[in-house]
C-alpha atoms as a PDB file:
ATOM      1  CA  UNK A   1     -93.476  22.199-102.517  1.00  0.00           C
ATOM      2  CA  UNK A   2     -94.398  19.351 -99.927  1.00  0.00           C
ATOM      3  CA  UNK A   3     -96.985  18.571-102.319  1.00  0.00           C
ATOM      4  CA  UNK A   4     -94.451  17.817-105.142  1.00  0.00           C
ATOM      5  CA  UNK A   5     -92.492  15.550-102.718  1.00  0.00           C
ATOM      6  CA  UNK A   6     -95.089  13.871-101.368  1.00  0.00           C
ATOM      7  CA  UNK A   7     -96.160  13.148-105.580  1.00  0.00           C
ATOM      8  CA  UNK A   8     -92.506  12.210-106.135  1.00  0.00           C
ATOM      9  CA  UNK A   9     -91.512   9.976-103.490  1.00  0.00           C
ATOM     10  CA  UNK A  10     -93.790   7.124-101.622  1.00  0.00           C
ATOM     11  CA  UNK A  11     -92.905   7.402 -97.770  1.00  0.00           C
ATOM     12  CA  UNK A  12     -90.902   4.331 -97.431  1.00  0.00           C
ATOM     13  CA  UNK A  13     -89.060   6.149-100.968  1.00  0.00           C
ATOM     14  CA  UNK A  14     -87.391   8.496 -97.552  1.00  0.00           C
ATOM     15  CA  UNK A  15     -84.896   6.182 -96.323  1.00  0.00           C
ATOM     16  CA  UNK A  16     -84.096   4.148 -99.694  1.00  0.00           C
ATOM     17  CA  UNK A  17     -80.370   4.572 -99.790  1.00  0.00           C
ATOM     18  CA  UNK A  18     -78.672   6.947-102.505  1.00  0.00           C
ATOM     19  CA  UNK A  19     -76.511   5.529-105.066  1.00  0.00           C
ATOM     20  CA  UNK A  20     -73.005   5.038-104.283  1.00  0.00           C
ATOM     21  CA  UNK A  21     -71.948   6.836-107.460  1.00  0.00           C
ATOM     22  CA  UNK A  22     -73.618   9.840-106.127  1.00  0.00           C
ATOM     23  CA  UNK A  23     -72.088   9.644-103.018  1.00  0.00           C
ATOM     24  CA  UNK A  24     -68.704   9.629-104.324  1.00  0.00           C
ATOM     25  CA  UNK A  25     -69.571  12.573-106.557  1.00  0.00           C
ATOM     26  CA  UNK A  26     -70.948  14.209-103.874  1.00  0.00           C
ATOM     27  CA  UNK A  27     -67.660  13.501-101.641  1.00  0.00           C
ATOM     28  CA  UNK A  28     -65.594  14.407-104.057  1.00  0.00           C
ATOM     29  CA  UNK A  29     -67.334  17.895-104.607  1.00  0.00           C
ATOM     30  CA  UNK A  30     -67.425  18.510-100.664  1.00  0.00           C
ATOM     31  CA  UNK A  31     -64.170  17.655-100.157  1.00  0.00           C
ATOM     32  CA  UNK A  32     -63.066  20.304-102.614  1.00  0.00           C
ATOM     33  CA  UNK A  33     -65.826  22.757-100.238  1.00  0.00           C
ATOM     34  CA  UNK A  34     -63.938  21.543 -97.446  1.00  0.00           C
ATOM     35  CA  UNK A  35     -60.408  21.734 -98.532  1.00  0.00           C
ATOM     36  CA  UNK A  36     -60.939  25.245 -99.410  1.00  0.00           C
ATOM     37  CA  UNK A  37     -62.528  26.498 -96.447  1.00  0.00           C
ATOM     38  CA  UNK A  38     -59.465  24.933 -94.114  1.00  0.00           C
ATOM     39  CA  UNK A  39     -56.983  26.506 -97.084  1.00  0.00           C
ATOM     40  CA  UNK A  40     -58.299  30.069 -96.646  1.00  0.00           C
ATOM     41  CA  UNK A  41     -59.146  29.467 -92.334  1.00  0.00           C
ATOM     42  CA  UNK A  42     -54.845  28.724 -92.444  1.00  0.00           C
ATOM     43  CA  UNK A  43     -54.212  31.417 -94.894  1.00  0.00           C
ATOM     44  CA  UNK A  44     -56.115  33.944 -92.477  1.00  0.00           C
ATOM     45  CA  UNK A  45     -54.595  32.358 -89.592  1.00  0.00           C
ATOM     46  CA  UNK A  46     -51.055  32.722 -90.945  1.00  0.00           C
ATOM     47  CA  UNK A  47     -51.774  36.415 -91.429  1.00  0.00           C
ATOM     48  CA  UNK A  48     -53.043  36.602 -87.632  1.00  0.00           C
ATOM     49  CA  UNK A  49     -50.088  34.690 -86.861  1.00  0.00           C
ATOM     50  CA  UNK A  50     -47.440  37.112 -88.570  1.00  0.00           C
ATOM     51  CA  UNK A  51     -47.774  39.790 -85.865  1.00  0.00           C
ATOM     52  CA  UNK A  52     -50.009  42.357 -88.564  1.00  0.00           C
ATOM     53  CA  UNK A  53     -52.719  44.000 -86.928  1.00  0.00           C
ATOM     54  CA  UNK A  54     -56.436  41.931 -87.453  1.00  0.00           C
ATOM     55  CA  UNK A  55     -59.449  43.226 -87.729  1.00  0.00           C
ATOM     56  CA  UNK A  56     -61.416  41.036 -85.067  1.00  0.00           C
ATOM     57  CA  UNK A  57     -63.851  40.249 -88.311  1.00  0.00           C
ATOM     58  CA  UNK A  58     -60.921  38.265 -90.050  1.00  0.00           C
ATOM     59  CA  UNK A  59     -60.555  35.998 -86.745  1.00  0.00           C
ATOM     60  CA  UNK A  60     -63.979  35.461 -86.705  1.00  0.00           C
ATOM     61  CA  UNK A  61     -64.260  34.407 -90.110  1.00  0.00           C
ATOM     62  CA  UNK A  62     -60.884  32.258 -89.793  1.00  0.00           C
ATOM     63  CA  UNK A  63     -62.266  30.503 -86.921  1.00  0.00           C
ATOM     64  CA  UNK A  64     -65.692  29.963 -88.844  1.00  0.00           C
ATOM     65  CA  UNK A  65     -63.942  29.008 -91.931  1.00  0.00           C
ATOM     66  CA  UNK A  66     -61.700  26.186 -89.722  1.00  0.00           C
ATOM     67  CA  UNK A  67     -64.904  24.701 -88.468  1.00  0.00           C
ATOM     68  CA  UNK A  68     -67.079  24.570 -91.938  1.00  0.00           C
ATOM     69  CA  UNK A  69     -63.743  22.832 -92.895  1.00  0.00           C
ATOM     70  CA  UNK A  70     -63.473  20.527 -90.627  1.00  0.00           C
ATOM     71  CA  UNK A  71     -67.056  19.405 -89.986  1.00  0.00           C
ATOM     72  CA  UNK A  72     -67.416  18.992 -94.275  1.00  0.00           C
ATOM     73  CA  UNK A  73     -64.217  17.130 -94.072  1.00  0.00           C
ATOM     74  CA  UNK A  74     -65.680  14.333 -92.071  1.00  0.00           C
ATOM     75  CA  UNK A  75     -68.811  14.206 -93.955  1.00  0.00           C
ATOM     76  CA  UNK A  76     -66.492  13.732 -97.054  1.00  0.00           C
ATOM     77  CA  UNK A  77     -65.000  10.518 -95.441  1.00  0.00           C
ATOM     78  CA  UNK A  78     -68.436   9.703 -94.615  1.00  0.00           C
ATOM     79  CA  UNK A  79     -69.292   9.728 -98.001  1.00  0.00           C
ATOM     80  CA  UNK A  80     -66.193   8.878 -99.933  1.00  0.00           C
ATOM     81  CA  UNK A  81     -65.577   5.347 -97.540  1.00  0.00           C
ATOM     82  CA  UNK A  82     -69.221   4.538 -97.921  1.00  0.00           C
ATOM     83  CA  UNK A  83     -69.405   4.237 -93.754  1.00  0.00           C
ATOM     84  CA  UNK A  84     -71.887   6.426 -92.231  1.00  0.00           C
ATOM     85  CA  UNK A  85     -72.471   6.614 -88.524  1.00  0.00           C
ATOM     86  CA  UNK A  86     -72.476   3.501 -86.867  1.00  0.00           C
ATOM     87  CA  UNK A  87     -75.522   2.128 -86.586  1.00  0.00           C
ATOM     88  CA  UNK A  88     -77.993   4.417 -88.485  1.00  0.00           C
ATOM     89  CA  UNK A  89     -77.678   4.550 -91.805  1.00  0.00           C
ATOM     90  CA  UNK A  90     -78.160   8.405 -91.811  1.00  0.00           C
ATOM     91  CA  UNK A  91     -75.004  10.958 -92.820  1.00  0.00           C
ATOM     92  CA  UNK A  92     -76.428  13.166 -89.875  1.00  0.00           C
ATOM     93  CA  UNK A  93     -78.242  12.246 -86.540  1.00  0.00           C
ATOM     94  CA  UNK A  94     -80.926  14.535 -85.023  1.00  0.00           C
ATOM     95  CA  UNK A  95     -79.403  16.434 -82.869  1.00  0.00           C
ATOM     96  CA  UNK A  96     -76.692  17.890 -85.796  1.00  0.00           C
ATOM     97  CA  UNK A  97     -79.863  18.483 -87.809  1.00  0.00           C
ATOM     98  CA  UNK A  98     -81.601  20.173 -84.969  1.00  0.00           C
ATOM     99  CA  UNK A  99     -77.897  22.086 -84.310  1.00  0.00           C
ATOM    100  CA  UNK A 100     -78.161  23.344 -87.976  1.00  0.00           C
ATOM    101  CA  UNK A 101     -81.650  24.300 -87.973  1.00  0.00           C
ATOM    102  CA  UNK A 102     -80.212  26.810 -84.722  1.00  0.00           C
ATOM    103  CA  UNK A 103     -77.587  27.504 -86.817  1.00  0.00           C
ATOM    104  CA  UNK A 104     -80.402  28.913 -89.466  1.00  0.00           C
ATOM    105  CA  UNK A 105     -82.517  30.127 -86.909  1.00  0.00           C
ATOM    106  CA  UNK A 106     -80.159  32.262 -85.422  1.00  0.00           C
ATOM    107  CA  UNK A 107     -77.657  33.040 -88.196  1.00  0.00           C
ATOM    108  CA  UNK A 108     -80.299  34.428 -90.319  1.00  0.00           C
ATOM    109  CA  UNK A 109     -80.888  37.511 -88.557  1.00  0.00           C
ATOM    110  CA  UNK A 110     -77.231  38.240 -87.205  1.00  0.00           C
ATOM    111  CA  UNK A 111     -75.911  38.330 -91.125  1.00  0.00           C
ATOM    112  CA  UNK A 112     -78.709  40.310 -92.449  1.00  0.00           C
ATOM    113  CA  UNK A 113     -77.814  43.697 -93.150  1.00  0.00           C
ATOM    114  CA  UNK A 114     -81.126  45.203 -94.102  1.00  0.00           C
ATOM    115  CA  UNK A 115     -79.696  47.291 -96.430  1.00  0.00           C
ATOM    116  CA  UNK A 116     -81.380  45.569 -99.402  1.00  0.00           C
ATOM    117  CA  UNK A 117     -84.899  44.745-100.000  1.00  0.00           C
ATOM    118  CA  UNK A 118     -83.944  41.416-100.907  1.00  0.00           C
ATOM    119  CA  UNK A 119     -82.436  41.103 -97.525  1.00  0.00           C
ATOM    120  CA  UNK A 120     -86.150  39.861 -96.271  1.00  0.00           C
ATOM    121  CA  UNK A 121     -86.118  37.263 -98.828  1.00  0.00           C
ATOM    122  CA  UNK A 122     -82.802  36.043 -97.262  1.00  0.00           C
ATOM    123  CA  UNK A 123     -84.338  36.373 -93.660  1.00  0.00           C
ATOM    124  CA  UNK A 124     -87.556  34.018 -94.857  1.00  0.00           C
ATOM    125  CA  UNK A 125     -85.549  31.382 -96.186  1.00  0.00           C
ATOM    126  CA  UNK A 126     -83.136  30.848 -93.291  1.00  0.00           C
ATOM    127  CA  UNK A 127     -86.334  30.723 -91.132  1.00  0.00           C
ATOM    128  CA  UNK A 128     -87.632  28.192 -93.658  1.00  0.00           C
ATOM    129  CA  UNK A 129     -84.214  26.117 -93.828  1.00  0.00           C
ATOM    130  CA  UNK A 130     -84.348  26.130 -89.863  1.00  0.00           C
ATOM    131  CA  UNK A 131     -88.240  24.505 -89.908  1.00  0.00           C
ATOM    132  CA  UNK A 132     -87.183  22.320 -92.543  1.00  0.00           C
ATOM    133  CA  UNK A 133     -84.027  21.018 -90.033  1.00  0.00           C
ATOM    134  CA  UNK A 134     -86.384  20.770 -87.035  1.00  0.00           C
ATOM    135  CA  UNK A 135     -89.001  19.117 -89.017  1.00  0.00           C
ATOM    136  CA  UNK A 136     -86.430  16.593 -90.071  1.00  0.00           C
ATOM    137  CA  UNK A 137     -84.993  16.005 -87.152  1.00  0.00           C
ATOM    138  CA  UNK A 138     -88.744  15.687 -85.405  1.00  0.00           C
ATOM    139  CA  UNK A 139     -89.458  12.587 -87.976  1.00  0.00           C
ATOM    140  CA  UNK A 140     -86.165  11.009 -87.438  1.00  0.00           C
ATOM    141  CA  UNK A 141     -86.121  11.028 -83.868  1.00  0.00           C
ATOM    142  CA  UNK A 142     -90.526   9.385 -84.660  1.00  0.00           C
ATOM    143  CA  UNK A 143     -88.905   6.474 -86.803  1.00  0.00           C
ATOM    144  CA  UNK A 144     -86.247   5.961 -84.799  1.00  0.00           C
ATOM    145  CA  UNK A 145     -88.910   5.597 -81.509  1.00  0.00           C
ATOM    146  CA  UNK A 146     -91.066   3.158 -83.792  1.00  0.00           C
ATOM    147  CA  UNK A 147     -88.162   1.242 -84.905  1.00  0.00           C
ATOM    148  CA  UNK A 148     -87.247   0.882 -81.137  1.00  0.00           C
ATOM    149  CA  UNK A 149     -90.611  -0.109 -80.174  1.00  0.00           C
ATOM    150  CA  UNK A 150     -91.041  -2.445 -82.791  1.00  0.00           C
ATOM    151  CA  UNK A 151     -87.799  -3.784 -81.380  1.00  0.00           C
ATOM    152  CA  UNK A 152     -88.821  -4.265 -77.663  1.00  0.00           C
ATOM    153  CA  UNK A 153     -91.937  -5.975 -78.878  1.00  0.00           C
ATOM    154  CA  UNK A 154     -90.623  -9.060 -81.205  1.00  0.00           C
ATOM    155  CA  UNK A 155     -88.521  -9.772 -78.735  1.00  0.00           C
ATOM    156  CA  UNK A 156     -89.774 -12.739 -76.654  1.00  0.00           C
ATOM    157  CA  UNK A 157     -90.149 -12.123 -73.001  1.00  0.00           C
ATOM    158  CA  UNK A 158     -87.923 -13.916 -70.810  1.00  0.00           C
END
């Protein structure tokens, strides 16, 4: 697979910028994601709310649901305003991609519920998701060290 990236995109290909009619697509279908993941987080949270007894699954997924919501919603207005984060020119810094290659790491084997055989195939790609994110976030954080360096040294010394 890294073969077939490496064939379809030169290295300075990485950080070309994506089309602004594809982030607008793309904002518009997350923002759909994200409105209905903060629909159903209130819908469940109205039922917690009305006094019938919860399961303490439905809270969890509530909560979960809430916070998928609310994290896609800012990428959405990320994407959909055409601002990213100030100063980088990347939707997600590092340290998110690092937090969602823990999120992988460790997600992977609490929702597994071995009860399938595909269940391993599940369990490999997580793990693989979660090198993928640390890998990503390794090579960001290299570029962003080079870029700095490169930085300190054009500048004339004073």
């Amino acid at each position: 697979m890294s073969i077939l990236i490496e064939v379809c995109l030169k290295q300075e290909d990485y950080h070309a910028p994506a089309p602004r009619v594809l982030e607008i697509g793309v904002g518009i279908v997350l923002g759909l994601f994200s409105v209905g993941f903060v629909f159903f987080g209130l819908l469940a949270g109205y039922h917690i709310a009305s006094g019938d007894e919860v399961p303490t699954g439905v809270i969890w997924v509530a909560t979960v649901f809430l916070g998928i919501g609310v994290i896609t919603g800012r990428i959405t207005v990320r994407l959909l305003t055409g601002r990213g984060k100030r100063g980088s020119s990347d939707l997600f810094s590092p340290n998110t991609i690092r937090l969602f290659g823990l999120m992988f790491l460790v997600g992977g084997p609490l929702v597994t519920s071995w009860k399938r055989p595909l269940d391993l195939l599940d369990l490999v790609g997580s793990f693989s998701m979660a090198a993928a994110c640390f890998a990503l976030a390794a090579r960001r954080d290299r570029q962003k060290r080079s870029a700095d360096s490169e930085k300190q040294h054009a500048k004339p010394d004073s």
